[in-house]
C-alpha atoms as a PDB file:
ATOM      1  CA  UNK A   1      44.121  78.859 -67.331  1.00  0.00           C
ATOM      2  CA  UNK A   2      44.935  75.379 -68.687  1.00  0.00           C
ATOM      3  CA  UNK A   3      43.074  75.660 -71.719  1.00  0.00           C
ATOM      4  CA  UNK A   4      42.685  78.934 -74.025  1.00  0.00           C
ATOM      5  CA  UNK A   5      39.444  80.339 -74.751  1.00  0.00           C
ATOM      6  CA  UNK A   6      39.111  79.118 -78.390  1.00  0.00           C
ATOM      7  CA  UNK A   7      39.820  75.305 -76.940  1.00  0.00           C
ATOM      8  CA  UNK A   8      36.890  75.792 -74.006  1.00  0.00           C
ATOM      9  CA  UNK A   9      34.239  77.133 -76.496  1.00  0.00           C
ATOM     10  CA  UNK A  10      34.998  73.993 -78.109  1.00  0.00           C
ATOM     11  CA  UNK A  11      34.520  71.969 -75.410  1.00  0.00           C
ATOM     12  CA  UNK A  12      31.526  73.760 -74.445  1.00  0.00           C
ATOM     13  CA  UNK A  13      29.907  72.729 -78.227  1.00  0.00           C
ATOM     14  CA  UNK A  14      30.633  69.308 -78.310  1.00  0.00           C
ATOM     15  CA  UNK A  15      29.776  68.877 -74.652  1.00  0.00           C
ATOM     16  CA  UNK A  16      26.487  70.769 -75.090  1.00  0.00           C
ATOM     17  CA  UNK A  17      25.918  68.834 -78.267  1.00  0.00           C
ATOM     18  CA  UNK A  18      25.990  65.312 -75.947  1.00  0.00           C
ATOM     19  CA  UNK A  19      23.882  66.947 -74.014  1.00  0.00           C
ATOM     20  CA  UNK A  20      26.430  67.045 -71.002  1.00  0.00           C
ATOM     21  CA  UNK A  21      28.032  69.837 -68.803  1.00  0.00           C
ATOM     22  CA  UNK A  22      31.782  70.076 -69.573  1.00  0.00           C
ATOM     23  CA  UNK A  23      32.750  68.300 -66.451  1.00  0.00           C
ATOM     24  CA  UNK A  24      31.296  65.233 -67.111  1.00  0.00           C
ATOM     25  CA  UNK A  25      32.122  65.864 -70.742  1.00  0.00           C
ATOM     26  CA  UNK A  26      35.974  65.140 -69.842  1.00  0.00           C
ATOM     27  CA  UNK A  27      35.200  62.754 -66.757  1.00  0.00           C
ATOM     28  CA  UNK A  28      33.816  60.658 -69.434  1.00  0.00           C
ATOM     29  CA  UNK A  29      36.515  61.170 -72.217  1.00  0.00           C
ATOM     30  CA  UNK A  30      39.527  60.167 -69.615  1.00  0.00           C
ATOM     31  CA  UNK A  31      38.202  57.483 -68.636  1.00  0.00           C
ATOM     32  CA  UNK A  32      37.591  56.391 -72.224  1.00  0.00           C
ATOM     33  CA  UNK A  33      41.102  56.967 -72.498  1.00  0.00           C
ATOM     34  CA  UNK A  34      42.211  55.270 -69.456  1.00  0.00           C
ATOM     35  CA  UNK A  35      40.686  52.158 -71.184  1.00  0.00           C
ATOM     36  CA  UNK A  36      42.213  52.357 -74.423  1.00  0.00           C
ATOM     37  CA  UNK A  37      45.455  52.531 -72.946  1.00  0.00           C
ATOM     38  CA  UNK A  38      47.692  49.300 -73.033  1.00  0.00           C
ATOM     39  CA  UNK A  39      48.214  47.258 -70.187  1.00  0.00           C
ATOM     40  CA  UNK A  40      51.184  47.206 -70.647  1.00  0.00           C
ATOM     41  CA  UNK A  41      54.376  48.374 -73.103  1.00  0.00           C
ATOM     42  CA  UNK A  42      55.225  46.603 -76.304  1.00  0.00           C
ATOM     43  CA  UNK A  43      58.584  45.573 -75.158  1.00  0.00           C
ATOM     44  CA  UNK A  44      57.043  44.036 -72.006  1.00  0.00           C
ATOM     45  CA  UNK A  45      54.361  42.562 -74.853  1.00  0.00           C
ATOM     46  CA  UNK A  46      57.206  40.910 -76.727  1.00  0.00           C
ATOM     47  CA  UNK A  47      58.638  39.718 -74.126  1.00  0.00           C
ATOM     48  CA  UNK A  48      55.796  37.745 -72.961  1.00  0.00           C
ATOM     49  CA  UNK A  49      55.187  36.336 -76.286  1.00  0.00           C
ATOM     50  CA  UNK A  50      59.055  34.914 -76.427  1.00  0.00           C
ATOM     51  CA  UNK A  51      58.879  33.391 -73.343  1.00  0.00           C
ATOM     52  CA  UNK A  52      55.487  31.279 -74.161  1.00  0.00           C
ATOM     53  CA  UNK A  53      56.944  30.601 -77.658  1.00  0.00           C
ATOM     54  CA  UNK A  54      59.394  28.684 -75.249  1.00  0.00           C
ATOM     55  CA  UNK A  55      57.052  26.352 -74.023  1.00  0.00           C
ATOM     56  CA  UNK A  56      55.139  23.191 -75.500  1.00  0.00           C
ATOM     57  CA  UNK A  57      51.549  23.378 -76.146  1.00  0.00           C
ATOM     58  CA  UNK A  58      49.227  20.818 -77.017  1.00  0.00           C
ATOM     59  CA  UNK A  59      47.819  21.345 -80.792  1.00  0.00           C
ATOM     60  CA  UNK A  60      45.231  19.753 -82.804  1.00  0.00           C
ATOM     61  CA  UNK A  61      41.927  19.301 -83.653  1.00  0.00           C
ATOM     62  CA  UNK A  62      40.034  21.244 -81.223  1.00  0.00           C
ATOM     63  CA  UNK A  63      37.135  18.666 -81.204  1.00  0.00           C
ATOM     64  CA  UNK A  64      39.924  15.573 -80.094  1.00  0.00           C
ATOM     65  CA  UNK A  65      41.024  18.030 -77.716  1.00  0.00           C
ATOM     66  CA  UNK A  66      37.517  18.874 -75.975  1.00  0.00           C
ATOM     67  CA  UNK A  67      37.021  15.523 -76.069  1.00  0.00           C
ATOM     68  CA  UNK A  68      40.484  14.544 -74.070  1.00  0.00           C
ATOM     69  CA  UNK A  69      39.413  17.233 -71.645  1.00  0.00           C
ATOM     70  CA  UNK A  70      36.178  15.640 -71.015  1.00  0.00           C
ATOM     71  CA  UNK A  71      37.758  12.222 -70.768  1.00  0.00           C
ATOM     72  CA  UNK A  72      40.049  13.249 -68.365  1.00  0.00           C
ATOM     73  CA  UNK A  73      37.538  15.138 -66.235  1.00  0.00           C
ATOM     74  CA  UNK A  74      35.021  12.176 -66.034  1.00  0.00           C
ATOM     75  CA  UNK A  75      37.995   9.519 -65.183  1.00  0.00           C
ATOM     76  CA  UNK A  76      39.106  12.329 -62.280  1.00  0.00           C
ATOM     77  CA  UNK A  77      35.494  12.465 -61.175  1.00  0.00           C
ATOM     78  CA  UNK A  78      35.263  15.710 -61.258  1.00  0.00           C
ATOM     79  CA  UNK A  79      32.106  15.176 -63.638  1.00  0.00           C
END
């Protein structure tokens, strides 16, 4: 048995109390937990973040900077 009897009645409550069966008591928990995991590691994470730090970004005011965007996309013609 994978669980003990003590865990099961457990399950049993809290299922019953969502008004589920147990099986789709713990379909529903993994795949809550499949979400919540990470994408990906924290070195992988850190890595990603050094790399970008490398690059140059274009900064300012976010209003001159929607406003470049637009120019640019209206003298492309993609308007």
């Amino acid at each position: 048995m994978v669980l003990d009897e003590e865990e099961m009645r457990e399950l049993r409550s809290v299922a019953q109390a969502h008004h589920l069966t147990v099986a789709e008591w713990v379909r529903q928990a993994l795949r809550r937990a499949r979400r919540e995991q990470p994408v990906m590691d924290g070195e992988r994470k850190i890595q990603c973040v050094r790399e970008s730090a490398a690059y140059a970004y274009p900064t300012g005011d976010i209003e001159d900077l929607l406003e470049d965007i637009e120019r640019g996309r209206l003298e492309s013609g993609d308007a």
